[in-house]
Protein backbone atom coordinates (compact mmCIF):
# COMPACT_ATOMS: atom_id res chain seq x y z
CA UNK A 1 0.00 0.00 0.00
CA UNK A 2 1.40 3.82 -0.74
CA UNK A 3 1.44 6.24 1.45
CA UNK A 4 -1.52 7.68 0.42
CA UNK A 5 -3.53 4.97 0.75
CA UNK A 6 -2.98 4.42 4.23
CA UNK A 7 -3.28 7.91 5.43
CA UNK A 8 -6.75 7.82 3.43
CA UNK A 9 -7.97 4.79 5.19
CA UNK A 10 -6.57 6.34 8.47
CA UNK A 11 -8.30 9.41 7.85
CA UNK A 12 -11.88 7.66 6.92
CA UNK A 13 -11.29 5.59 9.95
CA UNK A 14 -11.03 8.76 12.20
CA UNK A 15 -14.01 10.46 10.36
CA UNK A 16 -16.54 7.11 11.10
CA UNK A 17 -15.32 7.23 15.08
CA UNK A 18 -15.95 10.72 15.25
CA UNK A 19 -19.36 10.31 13.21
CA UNK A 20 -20.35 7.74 15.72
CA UNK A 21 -19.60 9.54 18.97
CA UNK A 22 -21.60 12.52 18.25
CA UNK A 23 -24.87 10.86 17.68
CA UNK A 24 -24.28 8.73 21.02
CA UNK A 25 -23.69 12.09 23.08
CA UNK A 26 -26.67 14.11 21.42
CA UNK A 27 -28.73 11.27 22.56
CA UNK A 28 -26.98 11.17 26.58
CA UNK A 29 -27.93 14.52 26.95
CA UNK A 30 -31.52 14.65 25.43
CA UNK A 31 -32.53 12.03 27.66
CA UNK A 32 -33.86 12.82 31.08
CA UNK A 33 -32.28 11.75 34.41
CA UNK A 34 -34.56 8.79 35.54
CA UNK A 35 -34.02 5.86 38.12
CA UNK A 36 -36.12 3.05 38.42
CA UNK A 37 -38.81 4.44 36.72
CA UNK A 38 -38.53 8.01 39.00
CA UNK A 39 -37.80 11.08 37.09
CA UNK A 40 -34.42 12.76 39.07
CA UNK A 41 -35.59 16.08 37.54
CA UNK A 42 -38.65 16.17 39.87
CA UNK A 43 -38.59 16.26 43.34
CA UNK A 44 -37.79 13.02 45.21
CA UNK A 45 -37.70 11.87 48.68
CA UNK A 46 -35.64 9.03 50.40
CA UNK A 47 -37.05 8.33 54.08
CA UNK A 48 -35.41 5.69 57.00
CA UNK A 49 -36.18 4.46 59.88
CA UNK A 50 -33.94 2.94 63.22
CA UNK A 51 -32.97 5.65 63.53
CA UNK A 52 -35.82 7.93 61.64
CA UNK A 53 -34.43 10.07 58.98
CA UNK A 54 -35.16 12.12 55.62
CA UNK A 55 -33.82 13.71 52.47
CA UNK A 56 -35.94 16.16 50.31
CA UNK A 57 -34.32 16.18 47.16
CA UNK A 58 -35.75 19.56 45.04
CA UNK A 59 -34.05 21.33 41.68
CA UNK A 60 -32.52 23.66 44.31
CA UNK A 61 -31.21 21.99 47.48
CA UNK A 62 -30.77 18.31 49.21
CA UNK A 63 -31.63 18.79 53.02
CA UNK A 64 -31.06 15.97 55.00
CA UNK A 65 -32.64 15.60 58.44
CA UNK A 66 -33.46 13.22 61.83
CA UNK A 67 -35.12 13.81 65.18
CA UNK A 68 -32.14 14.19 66.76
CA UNK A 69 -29.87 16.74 64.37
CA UNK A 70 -29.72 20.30 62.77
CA UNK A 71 -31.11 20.28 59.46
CA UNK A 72 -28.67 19.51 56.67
CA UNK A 73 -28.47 21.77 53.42
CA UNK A 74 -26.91 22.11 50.18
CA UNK A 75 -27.14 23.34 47.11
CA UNK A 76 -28.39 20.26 44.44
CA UNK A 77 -25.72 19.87 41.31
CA UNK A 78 -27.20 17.17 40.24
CA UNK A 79 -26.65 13.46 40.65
CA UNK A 80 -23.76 11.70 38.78
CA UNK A 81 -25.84 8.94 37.46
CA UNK A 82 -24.01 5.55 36.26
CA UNK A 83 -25.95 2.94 35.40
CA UNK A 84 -28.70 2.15 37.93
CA UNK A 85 -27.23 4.65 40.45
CA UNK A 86 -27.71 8.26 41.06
CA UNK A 87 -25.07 10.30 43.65
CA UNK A 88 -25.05 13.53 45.37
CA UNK A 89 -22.63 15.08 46.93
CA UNK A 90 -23.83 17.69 48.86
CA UNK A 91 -21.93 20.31 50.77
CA UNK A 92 -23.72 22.27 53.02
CA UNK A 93 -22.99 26.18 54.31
CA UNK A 94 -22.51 24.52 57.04
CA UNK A 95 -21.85 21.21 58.31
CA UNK A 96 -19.84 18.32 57.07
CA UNK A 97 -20.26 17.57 53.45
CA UNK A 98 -22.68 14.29 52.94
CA UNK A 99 -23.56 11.78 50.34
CA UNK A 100 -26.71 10.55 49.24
CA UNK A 101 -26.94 7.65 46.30
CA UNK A 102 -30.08 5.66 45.06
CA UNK A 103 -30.12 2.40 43.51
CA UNK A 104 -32.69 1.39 41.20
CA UNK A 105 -33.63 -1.56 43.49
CA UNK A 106 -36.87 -2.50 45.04
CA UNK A 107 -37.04 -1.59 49.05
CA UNK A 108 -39.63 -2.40 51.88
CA UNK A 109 -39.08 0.62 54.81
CA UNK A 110 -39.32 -2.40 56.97
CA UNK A 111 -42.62 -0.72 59.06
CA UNK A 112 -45.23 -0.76 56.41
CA UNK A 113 -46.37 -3.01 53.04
CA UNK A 114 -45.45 -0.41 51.08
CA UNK A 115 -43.23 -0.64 48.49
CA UNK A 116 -40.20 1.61 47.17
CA UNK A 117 -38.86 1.99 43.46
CA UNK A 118 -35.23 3.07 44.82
CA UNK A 119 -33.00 2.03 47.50
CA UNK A 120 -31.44 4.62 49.58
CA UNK A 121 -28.18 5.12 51.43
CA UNK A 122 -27.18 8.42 53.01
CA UNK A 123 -23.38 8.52 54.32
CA UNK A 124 -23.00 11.57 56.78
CA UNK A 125 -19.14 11.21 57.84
CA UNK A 126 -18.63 7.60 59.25
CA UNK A 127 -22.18 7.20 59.44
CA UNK A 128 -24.18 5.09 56.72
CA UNK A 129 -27.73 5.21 56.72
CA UNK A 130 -30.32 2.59 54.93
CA UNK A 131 -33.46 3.74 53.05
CA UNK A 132 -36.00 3.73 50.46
CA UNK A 133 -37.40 6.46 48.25
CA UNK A 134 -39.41 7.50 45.42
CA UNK A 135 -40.75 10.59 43.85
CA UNK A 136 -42.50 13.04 46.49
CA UNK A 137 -45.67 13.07 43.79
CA UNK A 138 -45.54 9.22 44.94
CA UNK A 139 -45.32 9.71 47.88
CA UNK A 140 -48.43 12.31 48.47
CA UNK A 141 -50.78 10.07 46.26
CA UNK A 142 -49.90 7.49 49.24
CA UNK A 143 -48.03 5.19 46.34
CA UNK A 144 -44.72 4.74 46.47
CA UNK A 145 -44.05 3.21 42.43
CA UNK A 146 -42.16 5.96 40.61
């Protein structure tokens, strides 16, 4: 093969990958942010219980609270979402930063029949908290199915 010839075929070989990326990324972020059948873009809420706690995730903030603690408050960036699993990391004014992920697994909250779309896990320092949630439109219909 000349010269030319291969630096054609590398050239049309570059051209397809790039062709083929930009479709793929158009598509990523067209798509809306949804977990188990919940819509991240609306507002969500992941509950626990032993020991009782909450998170109110809205387009602004992520507050974390519990009977026994000051409120917890950030600003929300928006989840890193991988697969079935959607991450905050929040970092409040004030306060230690804290973490709250949901996995697009079924959950019982353990006190009642209901059932949960996502799993929940808060991590506030060395503490891990376990959870359920669903979208807070869910929630106030009494359902908990995203």
């Amino acid at each position: 093969m000349s010269r030319i010839t291969i630096g054609l075929a590398a050239a049309l070989a570059l051209a397809a990958c790039s062709d083929n990326d930009a479709p793929s990324r158009k598509a990523d972020a067209a798509e809306p942010a949804t977990l188990g059948g919940v819509d991240l873009t609306q507002p969500v809420r992941a509950v626990g219980t032993e020991p009782f706690w909450g998170v109110a995730i809205d387009a602004d903030a992520v507050v974390y609270s519990d009977i026994e603690q000051a409120e917890r408050r950030g600003a929300n960036a928006g989840p890193v979402v991988q697969g079935t699993t959607a991450t905050w990391t929040v970092k409040p004014s004030e306060g230690e930063p804290f973490i709250v992920i949901l996995m697009a697994t079924e959950c019982s909250d353990g006190m009642s029949d209901r059932l949960y779309p996502l799993t929940a896990l808060v991590e506030l320092g060395e503490t891990r908290l376990n959870g359920c949630a669903a979208s807070a439109a869910a929630l106030l219909q009494g359902e908990a199915a995203g």
